[in-house]
Every structure is written in structure tokens, then in C-alpha cells.
Protein backbone atom coordinates (compact mmCIF):
# COMPACT_ATOMS: atom_id res chain seq x y z
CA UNK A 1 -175.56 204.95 82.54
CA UNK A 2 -178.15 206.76 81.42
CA UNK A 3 -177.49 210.60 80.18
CA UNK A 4 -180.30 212.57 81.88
CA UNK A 5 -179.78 215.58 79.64
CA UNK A 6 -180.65 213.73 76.35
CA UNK A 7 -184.31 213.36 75.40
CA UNK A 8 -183.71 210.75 73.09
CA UNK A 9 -181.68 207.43 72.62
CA UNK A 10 -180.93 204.94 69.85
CA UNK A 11 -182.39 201.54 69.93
CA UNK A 12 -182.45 198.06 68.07
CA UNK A 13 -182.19 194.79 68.29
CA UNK A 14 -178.91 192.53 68.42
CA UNK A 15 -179.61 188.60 68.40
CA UNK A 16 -176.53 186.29 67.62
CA UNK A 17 -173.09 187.17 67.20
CA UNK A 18 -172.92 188.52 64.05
CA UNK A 19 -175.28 191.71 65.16
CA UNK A 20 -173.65 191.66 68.24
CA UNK A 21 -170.57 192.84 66.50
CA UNK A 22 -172.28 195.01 64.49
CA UNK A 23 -174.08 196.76 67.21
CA UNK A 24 -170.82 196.97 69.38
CA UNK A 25 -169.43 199.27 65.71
CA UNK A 26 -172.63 201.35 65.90
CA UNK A 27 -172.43 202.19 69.56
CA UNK A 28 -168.62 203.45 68.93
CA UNK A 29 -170.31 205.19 66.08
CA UNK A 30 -172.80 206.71 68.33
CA UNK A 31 -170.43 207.63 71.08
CA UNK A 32 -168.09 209.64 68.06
CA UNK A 33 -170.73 211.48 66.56
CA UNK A 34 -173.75 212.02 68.95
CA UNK A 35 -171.36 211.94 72.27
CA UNK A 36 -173.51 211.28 75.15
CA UNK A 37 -176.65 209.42 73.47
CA UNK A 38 -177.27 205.98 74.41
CA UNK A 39 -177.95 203.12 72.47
CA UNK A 40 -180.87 200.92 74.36
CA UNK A 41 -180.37 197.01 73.00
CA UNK A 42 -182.17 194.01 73.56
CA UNK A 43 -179.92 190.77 73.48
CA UNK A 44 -179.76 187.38 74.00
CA UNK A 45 -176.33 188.18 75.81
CA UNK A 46 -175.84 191.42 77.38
CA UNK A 47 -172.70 190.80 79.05
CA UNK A 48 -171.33 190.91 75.48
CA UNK A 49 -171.80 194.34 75.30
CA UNK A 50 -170.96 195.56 78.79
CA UNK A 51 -167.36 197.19 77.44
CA UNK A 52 -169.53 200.05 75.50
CA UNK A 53 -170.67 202.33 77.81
CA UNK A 54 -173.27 203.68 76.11
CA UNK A 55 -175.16 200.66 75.47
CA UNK A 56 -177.69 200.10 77.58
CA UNK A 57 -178.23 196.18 77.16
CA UNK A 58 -181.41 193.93 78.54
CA UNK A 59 -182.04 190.68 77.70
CA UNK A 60 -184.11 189.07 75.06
CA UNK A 61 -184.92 185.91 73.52
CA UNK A 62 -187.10 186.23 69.94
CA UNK A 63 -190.36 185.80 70.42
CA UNK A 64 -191.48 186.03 66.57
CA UNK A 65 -192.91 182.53 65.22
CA UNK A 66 -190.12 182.23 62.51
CA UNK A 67 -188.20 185.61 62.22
CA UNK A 68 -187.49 188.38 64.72
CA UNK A 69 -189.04 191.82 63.19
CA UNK A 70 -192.19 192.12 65.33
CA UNK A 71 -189.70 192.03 68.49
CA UNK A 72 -188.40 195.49 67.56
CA UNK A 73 -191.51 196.88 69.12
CA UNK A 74 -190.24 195.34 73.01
CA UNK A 75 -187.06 197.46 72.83
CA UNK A 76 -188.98 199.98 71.49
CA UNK A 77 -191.02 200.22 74.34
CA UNK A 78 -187.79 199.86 76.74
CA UNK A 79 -186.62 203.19 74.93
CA UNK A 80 -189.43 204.96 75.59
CA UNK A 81 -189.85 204.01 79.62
CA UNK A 82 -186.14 206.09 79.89
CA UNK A 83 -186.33 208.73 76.91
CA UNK A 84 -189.00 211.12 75.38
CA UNK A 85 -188.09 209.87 72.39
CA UNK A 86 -186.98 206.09 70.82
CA UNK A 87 -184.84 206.26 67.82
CA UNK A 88 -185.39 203.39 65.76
CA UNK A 89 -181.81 201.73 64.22
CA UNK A 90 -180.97 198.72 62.31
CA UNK A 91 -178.03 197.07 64.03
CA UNK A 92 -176.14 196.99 60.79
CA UNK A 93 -175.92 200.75 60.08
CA UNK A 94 -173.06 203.04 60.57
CA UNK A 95 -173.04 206.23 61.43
CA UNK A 96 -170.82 208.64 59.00
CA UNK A 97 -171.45 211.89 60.13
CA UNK A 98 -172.47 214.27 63.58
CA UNK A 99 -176.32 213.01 64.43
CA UNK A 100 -178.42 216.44 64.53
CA UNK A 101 -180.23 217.15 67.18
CA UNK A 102 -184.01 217.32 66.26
CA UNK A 103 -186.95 218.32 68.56
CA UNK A 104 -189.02 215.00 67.52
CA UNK A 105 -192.62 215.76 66.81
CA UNK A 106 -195.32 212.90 68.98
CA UNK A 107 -196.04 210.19 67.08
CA UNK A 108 -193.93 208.29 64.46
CA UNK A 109 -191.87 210.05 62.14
CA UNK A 110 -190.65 208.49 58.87
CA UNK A 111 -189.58 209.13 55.04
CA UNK A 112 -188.98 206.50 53.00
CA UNK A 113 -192.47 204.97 53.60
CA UNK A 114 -194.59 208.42 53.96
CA UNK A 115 -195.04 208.39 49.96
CA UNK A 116 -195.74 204.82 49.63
CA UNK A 117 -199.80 203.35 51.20
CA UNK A 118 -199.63 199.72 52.17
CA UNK A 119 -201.46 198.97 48.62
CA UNK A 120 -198.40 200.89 46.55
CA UNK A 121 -196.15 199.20 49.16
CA UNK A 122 -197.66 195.77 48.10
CA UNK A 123 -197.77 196.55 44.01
CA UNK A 124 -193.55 197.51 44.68
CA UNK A 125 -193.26 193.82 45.94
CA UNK A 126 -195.22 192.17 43.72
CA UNK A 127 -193.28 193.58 41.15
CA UNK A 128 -189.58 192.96 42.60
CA UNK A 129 -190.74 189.41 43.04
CA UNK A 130 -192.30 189.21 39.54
CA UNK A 131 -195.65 187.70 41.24
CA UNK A 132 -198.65 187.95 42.92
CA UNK A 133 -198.76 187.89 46.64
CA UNK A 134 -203.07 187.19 46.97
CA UNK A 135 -201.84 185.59 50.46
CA UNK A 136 -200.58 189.26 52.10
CA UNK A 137 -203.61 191.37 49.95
CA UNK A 138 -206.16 189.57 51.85
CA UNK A 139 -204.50 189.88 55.09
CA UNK A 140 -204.13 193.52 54.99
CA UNK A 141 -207.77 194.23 54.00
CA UNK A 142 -208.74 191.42 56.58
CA UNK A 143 -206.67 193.55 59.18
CA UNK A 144 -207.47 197.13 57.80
CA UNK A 145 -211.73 196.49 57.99
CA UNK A 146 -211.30 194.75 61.72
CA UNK A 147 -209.30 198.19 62.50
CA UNK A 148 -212.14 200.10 60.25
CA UNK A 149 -208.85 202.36 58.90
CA UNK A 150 -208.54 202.49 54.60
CA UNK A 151 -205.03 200.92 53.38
CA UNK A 152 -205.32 203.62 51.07
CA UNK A 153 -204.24 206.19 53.87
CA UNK A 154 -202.06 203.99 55.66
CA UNK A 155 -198.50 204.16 55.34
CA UNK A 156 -195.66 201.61 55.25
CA UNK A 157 -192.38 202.44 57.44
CA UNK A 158 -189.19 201.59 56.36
CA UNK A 159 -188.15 199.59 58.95
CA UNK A 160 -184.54 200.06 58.89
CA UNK A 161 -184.85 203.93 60.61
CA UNK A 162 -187.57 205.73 62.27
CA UNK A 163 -188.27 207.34 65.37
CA UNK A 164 -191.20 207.00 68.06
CA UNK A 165 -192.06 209.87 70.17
CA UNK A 166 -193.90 209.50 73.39
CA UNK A 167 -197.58 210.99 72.65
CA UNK A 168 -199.49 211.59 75.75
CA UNK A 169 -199.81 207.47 76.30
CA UNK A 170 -200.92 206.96 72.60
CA UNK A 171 -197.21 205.52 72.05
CA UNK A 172 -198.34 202.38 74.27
CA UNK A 173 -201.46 201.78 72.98
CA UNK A 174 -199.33 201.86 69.91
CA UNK A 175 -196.90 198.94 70.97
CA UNK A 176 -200.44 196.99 71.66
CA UNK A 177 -201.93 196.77 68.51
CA UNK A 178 -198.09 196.34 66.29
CA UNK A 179 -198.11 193.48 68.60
CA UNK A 180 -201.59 192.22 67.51
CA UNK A 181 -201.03 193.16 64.15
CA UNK A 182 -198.02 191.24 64.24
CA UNK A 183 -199.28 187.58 65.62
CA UNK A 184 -202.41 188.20 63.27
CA UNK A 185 -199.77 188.13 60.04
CA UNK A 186 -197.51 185.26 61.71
CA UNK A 187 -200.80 183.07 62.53
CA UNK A 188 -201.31 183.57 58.62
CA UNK A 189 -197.34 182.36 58.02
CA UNK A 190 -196.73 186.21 57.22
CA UNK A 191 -193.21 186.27 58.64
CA UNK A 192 -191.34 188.67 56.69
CA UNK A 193 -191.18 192.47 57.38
CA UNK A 194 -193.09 194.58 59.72
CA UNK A 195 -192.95 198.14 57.86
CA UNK A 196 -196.73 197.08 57.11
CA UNK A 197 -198.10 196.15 60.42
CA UNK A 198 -196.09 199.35 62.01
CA UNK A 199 -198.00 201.42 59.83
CA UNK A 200 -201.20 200.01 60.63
CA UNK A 201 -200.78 200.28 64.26
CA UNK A 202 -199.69 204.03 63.93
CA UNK A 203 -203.14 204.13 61.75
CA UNK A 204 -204.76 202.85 64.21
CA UNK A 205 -203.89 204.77 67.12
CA UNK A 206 -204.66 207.71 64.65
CA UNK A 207 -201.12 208.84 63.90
CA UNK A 208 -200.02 210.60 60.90
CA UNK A 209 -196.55 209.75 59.32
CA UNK A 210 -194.34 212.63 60.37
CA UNK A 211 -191.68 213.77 58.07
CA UNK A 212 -190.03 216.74 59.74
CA UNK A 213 -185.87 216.22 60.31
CA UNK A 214 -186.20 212.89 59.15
CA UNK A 215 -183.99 213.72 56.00
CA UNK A 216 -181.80 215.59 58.06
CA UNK A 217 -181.36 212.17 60.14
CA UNK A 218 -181.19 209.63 57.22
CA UNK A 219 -177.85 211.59 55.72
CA UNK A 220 -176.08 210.67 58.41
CA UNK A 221 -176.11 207.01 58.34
CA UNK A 222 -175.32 204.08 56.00
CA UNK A 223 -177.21 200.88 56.15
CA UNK A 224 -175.51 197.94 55.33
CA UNK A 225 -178.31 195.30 55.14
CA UNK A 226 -176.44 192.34 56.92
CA UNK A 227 -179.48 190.13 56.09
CA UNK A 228 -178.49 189.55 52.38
CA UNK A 229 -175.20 188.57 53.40
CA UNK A 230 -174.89 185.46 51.45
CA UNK A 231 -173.18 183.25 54.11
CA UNK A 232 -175.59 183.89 56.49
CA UNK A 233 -177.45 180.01 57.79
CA UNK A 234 -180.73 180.39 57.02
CA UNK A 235 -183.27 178.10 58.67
CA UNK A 236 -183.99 176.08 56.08
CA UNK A 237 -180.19 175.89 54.88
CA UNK A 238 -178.32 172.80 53.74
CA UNK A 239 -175.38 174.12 55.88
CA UNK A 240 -177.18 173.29 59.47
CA UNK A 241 -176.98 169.86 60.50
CA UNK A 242 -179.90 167.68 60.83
CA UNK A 243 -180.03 168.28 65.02
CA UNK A 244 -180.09 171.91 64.13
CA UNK A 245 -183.16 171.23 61.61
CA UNK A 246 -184.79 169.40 64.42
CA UNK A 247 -184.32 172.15 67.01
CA UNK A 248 -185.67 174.73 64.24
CA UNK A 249 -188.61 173.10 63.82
CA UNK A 250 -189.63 171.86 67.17
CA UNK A 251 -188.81 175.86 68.58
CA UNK A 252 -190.95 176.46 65.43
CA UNK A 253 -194.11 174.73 66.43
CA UNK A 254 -193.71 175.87 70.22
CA UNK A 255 -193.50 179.12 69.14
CA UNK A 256 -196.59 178.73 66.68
CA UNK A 257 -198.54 176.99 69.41
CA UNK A 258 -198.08 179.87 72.21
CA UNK A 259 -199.18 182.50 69.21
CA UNK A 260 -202.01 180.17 68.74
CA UNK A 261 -202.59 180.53 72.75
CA UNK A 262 -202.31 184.36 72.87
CA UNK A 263 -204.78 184.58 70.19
CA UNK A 264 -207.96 182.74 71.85
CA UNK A 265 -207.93 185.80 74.48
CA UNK A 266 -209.03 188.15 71.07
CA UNK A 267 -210.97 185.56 68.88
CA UNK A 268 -213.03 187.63 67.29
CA UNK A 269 -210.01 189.88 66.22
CA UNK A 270 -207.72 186.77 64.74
CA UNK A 271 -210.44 184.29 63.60
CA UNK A 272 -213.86 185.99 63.39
């Protein structure tokens, strides 16, 4: 049910069991220290999470080529049809302490990644991984001239927290060009991440990175990064069977192919 009196709600993604569980922790989190907010998920299984009743489950099969991060921005966009405001969550955060209630300026608001362009974003990577990355440089600039907006004053978001405010219709246009941003990197077997192409699209739609009660926010919760769990299957694991290699790759390609698709209606944009 949704709480009228709230102007804003949690939301994230919660595909497979594993975040399923985790999301059903942060919900009870949720419900103990922000009583009354909701928690707007998109699943593959929503009946799973019908017991907590403030989730607010819909369905949802990943739609990324390989990985899952651009699909943040469709339960984004769910948030902000029933709330002013769309808190952004990883599934694999707890919540330690009472949630403060912010008035959220319009826009996207952010911390981590205000201090950090996409260029000082991509130097940090290059030198966690100890090498270059030409691949990802090019794409950026590529992306940054078609959008005529400088990577120098674009910022990357943390993806793990941040909040969306609705924005006189700006927020949608918003969704749009993530979305494009998105397919443009995955055409270009850019899978990983989308604190980048969020940051474009805000750029794009001409939003500045707000900051204010975004520290206030970030004290309260603990991310646990359930990604670098090291028993997690990855797709290219020697624990799946060779049937589950098969099914990778042939959802894989389809998935590839129907990006490919989507991408002849904007030619100009993906291969001009």
C-alpha cells in the first residue's frame, strides 16, 4: 500500500534469490527506521516479497546485454510515477540508523561522485586496475561530443545511493537518454557500471549534481557490496554446467541482437 503522506520512497533492484533476501532485510530495515516509507522493487518474482508490506514489488526480467545496471533506471522511473521523489538503494545495504527526512532538491542529488568528472573517474580506474582502459576513453568522448556536454564538467554517481527528484518533466527526459547512453556503452561491450552514463544523462538534461542532505543520508546506511562475494556464479564460471553456458550465451546474443534492433531507430546517435 502506498503511504500517501510520504513524498518519497526507496527503490532498487532485486534479481535472483540471493538479492531477494537481501532486499526482504532492507525493507524490515526500512519499516524500523523510516516507518511508513516504501520500498518500490522490480523482480523477477514478486510474490517472493508479498510478506513485507512495504515493498511495493513489479515484475522484471534484465534487459541489460550482459549485466543488469542500466535496468536501475526502469524502477527508477516506477518510483517516480507514485512519489515526488525516488531514492536510489543498492539491495545489499542495511540501514543502521533513523532515515532523516530531507526536502530533496529537483534533479539528482549525490556525494561520492560530485568531486570526481568522468575523466578523474576514469584515471581512479585505470589506476585500481593498473592499466589503460583506451576502449571506455573513446566511448565517453564519442558520447560526450554527440551530447555536445565537456566530460570535464560531468560528474560520475556512485551508483550504490542517490536520489532522483521529479523536475518539472526533466526527470523523464532523464530516464531517455541513461537509457541511450546505456545501449550506446553495451553495443561497445561496455557492460560494467553505470555511475558514468547516469552522469551523462543528468548532463545532458542540464542537471547539476546536488549535494544538499546527501551526507546526512549516507550515515545512515552500510553497504555491503554482495557483488564481490566470492561464491557468487559468474557467467563465465567453471561452476555452471555446460547447458547453463549454452543458455548464457544464446540469452547473450538475443539480447545483443534486440540492442542492435533498438539502435537502427537512432543511427546517427550509435553509429554515425
Amino acid at each position: 500500500m502506498i503511504n500517501r503522506d510520504k513524498d518519497f520512497c526507496f527503490c532498487t533492484l532485486a534479481l535472483g534469490e540471493k538479492y531477494r533476501r537481501l532486499v526482504k532485510q532492507l525493507a524490515q530495515d526500512i519499516q524500523q527506521y523510516s516507518p511508513g516509507t516504501s520500498l518500490v522493487v522490480y523482480t523477477d518474482l514478486p510474490e517472493d516479497l508479498r510478506d513485507q508490506n512495504n515493498i511495493l514489488a513489479f515484475p522484471h526480467q534484465s534487459q541489460g546485454v550482459l549485466y543488469c545496471f542500466h535496468d536501475r533506471r526502469f524502477v527508477i522511473e516506477k518510483a517516480l510515477s507514485l512519489f515526488r521523489v525516488a531514492i536510489h538503494i543498492d539491495a545489499d545495504t542495511t540501514i543502521i540508523e533513523e532515515v532523516p527526512e530531507i526536502d530533496w532538491q529537483p534533479g539528482i542529488t549525490s556525494g561520492e561522485g560530485k568531486f570526481q568528472n568522468i575523466i578523474g573517474h576514469l584515471d581512479a580506474k585505470e589506476k585500481y586496475l593498473g592499466e589503460k582502459i583506451p576502449k571506455e576513453r573513446e566511448a565517453f568522448q564519442k558520447i560526450a561530443s554527440k551530447l555536445g556536454i565537456s566530460l570535464e564538467n560531468t560528474f560520475w554517481i556512485q551508483e550504490a545511493l542517490y536520489i532522483v527528484a521529479r523536475d518539472e518533466g526533466r526527470e523523464k527526459e532523464f530516464i531517455k537518454q541513461w537509457g541511450r547512453i546505456g545501449r550506446y556503452l553495451e553495443l561497445r561491450q561496455i557492460h560494467r557500471g553505470d555511475g558514468n552514463a547516469i552522469g551523462l544523462a543528468a548532463a545532458q538534461v542540464g542537471w547539476t549534481v546536488n549535494t544538499h542532505g546527501f551526507q546526512d543520508l549516507i550515515k545512515v546506511r552500510r553497504h555491503l557490496d554482495a557483488s564481490k562475494d566470492p561464491t557468487e556464479k559468474l557467467p563465465n564460471s567453471k561452476l555452471k554446467t555446460m547447458g547453463d553456458e549454452l543458455k548464457f550465451k544464446l540469452k547473450y546474443h538475443s539480447r545483443l541482437n534486440w540492442a542492435r534492433i533498438k539502435a537502427l531507430k537512432d543511427w546517427e546517435f550509435y553509429y554515425g
